[in-house]
Protein backbone atom coordinates (compact mmCIF):
# COMPACT_ATOMS: atom_id res chain seq x y z
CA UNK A 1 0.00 0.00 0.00
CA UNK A 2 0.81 3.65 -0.69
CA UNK A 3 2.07 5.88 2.23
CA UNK A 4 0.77 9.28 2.14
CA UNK A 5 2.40 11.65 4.23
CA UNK A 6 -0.26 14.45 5.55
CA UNK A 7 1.36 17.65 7.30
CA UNK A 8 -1.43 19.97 7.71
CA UNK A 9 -1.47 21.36 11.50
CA UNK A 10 -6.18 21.94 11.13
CA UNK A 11 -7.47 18.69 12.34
CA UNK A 12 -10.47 18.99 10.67
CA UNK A 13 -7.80 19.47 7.24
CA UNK A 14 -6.41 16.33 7.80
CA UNK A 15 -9.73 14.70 8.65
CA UNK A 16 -11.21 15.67 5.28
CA UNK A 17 -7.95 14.87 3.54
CA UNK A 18 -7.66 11.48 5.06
CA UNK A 19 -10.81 10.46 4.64
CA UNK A 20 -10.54 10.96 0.77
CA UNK A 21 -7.06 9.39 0.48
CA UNK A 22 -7.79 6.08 2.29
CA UNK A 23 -11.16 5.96 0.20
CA UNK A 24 -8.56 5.79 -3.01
CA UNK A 25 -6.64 3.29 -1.09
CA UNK A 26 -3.50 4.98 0.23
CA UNK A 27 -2.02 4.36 3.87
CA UNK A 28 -2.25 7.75 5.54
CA UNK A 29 0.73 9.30 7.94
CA UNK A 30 -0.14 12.48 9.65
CA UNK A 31 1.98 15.06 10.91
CA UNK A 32 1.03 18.38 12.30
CA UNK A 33 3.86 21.00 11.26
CA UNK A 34 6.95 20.89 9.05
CA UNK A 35 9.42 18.93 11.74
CA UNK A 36 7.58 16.56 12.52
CA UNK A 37 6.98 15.64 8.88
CA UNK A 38 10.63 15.28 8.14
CA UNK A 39 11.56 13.01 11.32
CA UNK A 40 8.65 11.06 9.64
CA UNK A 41 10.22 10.85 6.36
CA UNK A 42 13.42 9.90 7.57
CA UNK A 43 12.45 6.38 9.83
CA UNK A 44 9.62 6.00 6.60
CA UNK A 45 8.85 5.16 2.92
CA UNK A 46 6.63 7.59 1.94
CA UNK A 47 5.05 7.87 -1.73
CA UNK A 48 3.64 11.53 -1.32
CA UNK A 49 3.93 13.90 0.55
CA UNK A 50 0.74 16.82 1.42
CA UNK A 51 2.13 20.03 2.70
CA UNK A 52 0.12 22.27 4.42
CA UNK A 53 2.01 26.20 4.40
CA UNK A 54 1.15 28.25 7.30
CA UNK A 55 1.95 26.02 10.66
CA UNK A 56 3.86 26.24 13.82
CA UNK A 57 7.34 25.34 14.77
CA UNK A 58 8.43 24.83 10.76
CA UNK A 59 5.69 26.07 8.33
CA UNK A 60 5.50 24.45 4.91
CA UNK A 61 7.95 26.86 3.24
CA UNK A 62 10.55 25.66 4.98
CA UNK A 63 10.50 22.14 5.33
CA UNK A 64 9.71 21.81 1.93
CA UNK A 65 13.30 24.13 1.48
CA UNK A 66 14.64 21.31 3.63
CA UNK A 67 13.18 17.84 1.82
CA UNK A 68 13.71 19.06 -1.45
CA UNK A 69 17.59 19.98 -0.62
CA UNK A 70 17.96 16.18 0.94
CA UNK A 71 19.36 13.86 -1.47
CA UNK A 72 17.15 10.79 0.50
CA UNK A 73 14.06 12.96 0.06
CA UNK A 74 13.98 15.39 -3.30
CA UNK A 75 12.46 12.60 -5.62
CA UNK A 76 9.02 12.34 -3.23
CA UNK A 77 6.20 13.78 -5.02
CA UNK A 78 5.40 17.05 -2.68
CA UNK A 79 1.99 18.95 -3.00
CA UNK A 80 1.43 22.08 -1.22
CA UNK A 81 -1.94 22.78 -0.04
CA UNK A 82 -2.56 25.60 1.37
CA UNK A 83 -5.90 29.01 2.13
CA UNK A 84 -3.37 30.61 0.76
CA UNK A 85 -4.01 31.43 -2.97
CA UNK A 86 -1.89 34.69 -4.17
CA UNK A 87 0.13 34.20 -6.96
CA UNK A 88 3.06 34.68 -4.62
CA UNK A 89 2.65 32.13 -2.28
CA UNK A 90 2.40 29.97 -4.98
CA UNK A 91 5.29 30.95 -7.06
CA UNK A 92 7.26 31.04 -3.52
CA UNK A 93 6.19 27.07 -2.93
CA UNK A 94 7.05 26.17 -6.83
CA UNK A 95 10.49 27.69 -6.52
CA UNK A 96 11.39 25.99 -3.35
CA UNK A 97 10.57 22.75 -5.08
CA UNK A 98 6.98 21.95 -4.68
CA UNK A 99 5.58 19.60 -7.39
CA UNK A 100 2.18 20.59 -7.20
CA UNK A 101 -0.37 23.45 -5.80
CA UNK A 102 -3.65 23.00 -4.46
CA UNK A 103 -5.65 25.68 -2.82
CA UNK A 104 -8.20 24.90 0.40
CA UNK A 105 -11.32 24.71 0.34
CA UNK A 106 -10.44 21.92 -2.65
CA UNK A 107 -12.02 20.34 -5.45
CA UNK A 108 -12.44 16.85 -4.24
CA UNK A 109 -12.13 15.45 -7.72
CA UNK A 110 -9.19 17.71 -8.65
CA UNK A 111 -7.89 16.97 -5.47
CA UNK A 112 -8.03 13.10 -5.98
CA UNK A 113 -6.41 13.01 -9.93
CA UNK A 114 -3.80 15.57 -8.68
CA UNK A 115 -2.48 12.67 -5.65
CA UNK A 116 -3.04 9.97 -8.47
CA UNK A 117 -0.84 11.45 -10.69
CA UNK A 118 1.69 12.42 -8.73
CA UNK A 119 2.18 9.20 -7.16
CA UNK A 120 2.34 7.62 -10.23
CA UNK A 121 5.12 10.34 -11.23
CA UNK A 122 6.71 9.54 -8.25
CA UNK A 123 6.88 5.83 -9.20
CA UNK A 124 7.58 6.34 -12.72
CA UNK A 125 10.66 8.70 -11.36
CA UNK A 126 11.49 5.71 -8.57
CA UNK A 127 12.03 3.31 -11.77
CA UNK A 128 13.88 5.08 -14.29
CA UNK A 129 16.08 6.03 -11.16
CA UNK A 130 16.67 2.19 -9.89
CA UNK A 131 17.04 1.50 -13.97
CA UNK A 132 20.03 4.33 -14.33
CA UNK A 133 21.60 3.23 -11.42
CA UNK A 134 21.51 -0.78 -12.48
CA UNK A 135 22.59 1.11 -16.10
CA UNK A 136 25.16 2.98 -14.07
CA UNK A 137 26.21 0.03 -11.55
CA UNK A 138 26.76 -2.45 -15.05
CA UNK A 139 29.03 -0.04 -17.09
CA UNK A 140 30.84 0.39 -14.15
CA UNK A 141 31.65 -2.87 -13.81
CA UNK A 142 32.09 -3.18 -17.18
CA UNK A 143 34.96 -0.26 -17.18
CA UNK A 144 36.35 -2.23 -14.33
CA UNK A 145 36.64 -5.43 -16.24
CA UNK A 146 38.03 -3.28 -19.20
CA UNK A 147 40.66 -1.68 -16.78
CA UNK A 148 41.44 -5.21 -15.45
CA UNK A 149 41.91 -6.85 -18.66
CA UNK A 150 44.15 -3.45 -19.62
CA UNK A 151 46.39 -3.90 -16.52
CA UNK A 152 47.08 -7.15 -16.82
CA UNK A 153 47.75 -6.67 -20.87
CA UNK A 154 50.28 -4.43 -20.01
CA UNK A 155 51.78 -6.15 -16.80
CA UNK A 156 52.17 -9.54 -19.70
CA UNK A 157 53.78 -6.82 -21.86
CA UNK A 158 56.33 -5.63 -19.70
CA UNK A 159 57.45 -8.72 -18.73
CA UNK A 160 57.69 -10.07 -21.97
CA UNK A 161 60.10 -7.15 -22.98
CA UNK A 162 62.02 -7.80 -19.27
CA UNK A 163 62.60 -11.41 -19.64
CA UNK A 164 63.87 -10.61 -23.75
CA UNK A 165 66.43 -7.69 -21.82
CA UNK A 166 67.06 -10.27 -18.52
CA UNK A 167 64.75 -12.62 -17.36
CA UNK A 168 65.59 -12.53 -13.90
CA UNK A 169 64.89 -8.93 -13.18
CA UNK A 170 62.22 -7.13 -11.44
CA UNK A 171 63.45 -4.27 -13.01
CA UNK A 172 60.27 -2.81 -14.79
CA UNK A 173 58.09 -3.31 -11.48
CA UNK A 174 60.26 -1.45 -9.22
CA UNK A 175 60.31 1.33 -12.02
CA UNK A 176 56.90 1.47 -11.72
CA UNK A 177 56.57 1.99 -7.99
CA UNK A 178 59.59 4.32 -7.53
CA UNK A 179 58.18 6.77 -10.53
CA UNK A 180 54.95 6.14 -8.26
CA UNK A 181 56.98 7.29 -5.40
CA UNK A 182 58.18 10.63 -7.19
CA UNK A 183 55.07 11.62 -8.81
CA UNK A 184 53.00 11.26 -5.46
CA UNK A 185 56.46 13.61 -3.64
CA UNK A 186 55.49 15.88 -6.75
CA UNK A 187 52.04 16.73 -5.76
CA UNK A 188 49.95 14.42 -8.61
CA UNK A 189 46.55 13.57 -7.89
CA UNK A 190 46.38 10.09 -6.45
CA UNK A 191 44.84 8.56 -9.33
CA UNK A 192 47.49 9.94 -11.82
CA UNK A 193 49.96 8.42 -9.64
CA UNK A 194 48.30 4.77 -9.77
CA UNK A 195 48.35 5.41 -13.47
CA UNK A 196 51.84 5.94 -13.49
CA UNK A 197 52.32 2.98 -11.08
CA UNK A 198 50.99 0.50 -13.96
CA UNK A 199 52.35 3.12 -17.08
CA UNK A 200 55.93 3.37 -16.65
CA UNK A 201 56.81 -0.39 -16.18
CA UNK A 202 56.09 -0.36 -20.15
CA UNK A 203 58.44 2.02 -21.01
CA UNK A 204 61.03 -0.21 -22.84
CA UNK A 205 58.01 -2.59 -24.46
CA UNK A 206 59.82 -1.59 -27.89
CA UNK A 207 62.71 -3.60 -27.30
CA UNK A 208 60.31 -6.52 -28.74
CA UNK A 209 61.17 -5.52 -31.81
CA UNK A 210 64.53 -4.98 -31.32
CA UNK A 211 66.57 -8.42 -32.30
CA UNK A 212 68.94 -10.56 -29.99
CA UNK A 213 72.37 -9.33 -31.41
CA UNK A 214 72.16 -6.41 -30.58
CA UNK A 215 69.61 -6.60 -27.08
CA UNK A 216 72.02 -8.81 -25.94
CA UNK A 217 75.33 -7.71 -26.63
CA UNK A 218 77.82 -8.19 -23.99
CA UNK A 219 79.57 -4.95 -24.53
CA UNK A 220 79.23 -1.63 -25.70
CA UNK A 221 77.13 -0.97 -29.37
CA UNK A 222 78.38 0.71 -32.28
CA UNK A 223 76.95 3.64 -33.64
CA UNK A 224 74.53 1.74 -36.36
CA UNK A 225 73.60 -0.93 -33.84
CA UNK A 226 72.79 2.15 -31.55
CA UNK A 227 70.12 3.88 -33.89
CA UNK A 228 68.70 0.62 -33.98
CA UNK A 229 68.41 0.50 -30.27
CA UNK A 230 66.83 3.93 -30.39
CA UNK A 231 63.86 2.87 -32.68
CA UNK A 232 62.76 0.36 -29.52
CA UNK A 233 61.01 4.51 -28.07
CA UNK A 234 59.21 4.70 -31.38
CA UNK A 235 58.29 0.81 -31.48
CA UNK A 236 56.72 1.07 -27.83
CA UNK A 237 55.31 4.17 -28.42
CA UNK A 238 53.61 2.20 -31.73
CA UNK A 239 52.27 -0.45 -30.04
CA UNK A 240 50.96 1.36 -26.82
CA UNK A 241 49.05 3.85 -28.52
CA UNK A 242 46.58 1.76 -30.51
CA UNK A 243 44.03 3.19 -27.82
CA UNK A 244 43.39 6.46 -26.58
CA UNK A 245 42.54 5.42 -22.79
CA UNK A 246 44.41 7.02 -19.85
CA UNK A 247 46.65 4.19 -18.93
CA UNK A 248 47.36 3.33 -22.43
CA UNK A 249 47.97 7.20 -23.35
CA UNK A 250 50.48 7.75 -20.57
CA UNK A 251 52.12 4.29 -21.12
CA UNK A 252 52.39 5.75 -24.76
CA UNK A 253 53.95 8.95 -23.64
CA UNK A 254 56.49 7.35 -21.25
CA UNK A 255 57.72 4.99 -24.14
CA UNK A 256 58.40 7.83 -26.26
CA UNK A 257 59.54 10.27 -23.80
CA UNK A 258 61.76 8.68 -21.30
CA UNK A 259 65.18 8.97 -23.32
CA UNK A 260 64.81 12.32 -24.20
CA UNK A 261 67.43 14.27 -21.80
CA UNK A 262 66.91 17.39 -20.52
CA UNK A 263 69.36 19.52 -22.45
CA UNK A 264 67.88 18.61 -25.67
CA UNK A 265 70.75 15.72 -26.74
CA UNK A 266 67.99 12.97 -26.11
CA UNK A 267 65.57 10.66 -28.47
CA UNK A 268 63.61 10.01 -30.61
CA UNK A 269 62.74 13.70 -30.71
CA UNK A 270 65.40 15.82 -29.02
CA UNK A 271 63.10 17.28 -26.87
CA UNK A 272 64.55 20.14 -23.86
CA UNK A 273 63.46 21.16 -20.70
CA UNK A 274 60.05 21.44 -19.59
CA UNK A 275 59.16 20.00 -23.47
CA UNK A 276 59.72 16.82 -21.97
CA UNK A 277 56.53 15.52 -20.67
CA UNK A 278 57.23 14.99 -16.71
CA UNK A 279 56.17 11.59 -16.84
CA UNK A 280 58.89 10.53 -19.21
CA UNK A 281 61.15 12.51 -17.00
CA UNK A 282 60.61 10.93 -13.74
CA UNK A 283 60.91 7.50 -15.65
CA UNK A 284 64.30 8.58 -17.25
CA UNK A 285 65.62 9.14 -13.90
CA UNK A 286 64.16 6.10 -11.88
CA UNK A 287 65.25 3.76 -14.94
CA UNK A 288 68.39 5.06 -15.18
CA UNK A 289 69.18 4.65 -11.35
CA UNK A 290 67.45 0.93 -11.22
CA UNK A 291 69.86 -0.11 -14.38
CA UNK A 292 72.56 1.27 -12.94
CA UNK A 293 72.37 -1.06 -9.38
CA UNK A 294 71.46 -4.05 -12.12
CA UNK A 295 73.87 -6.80 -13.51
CA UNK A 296 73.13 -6.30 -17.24
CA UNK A 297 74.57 -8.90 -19.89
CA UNK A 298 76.71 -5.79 -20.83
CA UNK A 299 77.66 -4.92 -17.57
CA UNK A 300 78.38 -5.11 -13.91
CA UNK A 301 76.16 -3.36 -11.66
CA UNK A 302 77.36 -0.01 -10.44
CA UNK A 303 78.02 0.39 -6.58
CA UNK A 304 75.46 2.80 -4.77
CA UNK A 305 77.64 5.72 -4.31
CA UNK A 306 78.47 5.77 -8.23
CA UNK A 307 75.30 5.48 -9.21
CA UNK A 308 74.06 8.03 -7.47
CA UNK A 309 77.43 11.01 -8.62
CA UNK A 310 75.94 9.94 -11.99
CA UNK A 311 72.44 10.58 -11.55
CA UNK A 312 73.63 13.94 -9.45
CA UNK A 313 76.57 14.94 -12.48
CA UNK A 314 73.63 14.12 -15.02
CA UNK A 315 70.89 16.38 -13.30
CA UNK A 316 70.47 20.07 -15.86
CA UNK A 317 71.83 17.64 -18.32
CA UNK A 318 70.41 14.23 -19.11
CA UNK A 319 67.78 14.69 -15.87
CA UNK A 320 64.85 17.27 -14.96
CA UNK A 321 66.41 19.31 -11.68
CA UNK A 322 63.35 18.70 -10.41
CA UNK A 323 62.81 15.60 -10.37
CA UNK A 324 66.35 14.78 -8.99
CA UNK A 325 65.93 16.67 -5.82
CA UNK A 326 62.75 15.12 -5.39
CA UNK A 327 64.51 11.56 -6.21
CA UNK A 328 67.59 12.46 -3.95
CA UNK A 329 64.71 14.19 -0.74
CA UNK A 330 63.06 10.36 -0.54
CA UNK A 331 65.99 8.39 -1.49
CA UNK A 332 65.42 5.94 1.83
CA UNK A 333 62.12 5.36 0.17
CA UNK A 334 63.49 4.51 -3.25
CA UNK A 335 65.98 2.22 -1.59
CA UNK A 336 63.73 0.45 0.45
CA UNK A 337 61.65 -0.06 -2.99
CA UNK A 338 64.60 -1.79 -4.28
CA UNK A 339 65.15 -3.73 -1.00
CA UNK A 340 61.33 -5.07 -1.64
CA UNK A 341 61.65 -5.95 -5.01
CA UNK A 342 64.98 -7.90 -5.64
CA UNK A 343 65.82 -9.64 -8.42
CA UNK A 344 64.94 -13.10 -7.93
């Protein structure tokens, strides 16, 4: 059954009011001034509500101000009735959100296909609300099955890249979490920092399509097998930006960006300075420091202290300043990402 919520402080209002409303079957709650009516409506499911305008304590001006500015409460139907029949009393009820407007002494019948239809507005409003928010609730999901599936796409693609470059290293995840680290130490919004959790482990994906001889060669590479190498920025960037979605787009933009150097002698595009998107330059830095402390098929890794004169010698040059005194402020925090993620 239909609840009916009557605030009208006349009894004999009500009485008449009542006696009409159960007559079209609706269960009847009666309340006799504005408060009242909203402690009502917030232990109760009501359908409708009947607002009376002049009363004690709270009139009908305000608690309809007060229902129709409560997210729980602002779909009910509300009808003001009210003696009062000036244009601005009305206009004064309308604006504060009143669906409807009856004047006393009224119209029985108009009275009874006014509460009709607003109930059933209220219902049809109560569905199409539960069907957005199933709508809603499913595309959510839905995103969050897409962002899954994305996540792990890329997780499979870094790792196929890491185990082609050394297959024992954890290198690409604890690039991830350190340019986490510095992005969060640089103020980003926390879920530009998550992206750049999952983004930057891709940044060397291009080395798929870079071949064996020259991936793997245990020394130093000539100048041709060098612009090779350089093509693996263009290659990831290739392959990551098939799709225009946030993670993919940054993933895309680290690829590309994190050799450029900061003094414009970088690649693929000899980019300088702030040109350099900062995403790319907190991965140059973090990848640079990571290889460095990491046995390479080319090399022997590089004790602590030199690796970190390089990155310092290297900052205004290959490295953002910034991003090297935000590196070098939370180094315990970088190290203790390294101490977490060994190489197994």
């Amino acid at each position: 059954m239909q609840k009916v919520l009557l605030c009208d402080d006349e009894l004999m209002n009500r009485k008449v009011a009542s006696k009409i409303l159960i007559k079209e079957g609706f269960e009847v709650i009666e309340a006799v001034n504005g408060q009242e009516a909203i402690e009502i409506l917030v232990n109760t499911k009501i359908d409708l509500i009947l607002m009376d305008l002049m009363m004690p304590v709270m009139d009908g001006y305000e608690a309809t101000k007060i229902i129709k500015n409560t997210d729980k409460l602002s779909n009910i139907p509300l009808i003001v009735i009210s003696a009062l029949s000036d244009k601005d009393a009305i206009t004064k009820a309308l604006e504060l959100g009143a669906n409807e407007y009856v004047t006393k002494p009224f119209d029985i019948i108009e009275f009874r296909l006014r509460v009709k239809n607003a109930v059933k507005l209220g219902s049809y409003h109560t569905l199409l609300e539960e069907e957005v928010n199933k709508k809603t609730q499913e595309i959510q999901e839905a995103l969050a099955q897409v962002m899954q599936s994305e996540k792990d796409i890329l997780s499979i693609l870094g790792r196929t890249a890491e185990f082609r470059d050394n297959e024992t290293s954890a290198h690409t995840v604890r690039v991830g979490e350190m340019a986490a680290l510095i992005a969060s130490k640089l103020s980003w919004k926390e879920e530009d920092t998550e992206l750049i959790r999952l983004a930057a482990p891709m940044h060397d994906v291009g080395k798929v399509g870079i071949s064996d001889n020259i991936l793997l060669k245990p020394g130093k590479l000539d100048d041709d097998e060098f612009e090779v190498m350089k093509t693996h920025a263009q290659i990831g960037y290739s392959i990551l930006s098939q799709k225009t979605t946030p993670l993919l787009q940054l993933a895309a933009e680290i690829a590309y960006s994190h050799h450029e150097k900061y003094d414009g002698s970088g690649y693929p595009k000899g980019l300088q300075g702030d040109e350099i998107p900062l995403s790319g330059a907190i991965v140059a830095v973090v990848d640079v420091f990571d290889a460095l402390l990491s046995k390479r098929p080319y090399k022997k890794p590089f004790s602590l202290e030199s690796a970190l004169q390089i990155i310092k010698n290297d900052s205004g040059k290959h490295f953002h300043p910034l991003v090297v005194d935000t590196f070098l402020q939370h180094l315990d925090e970088i190290l203790a990402i390294r101490e977490a993620l060994k190489d197994v």
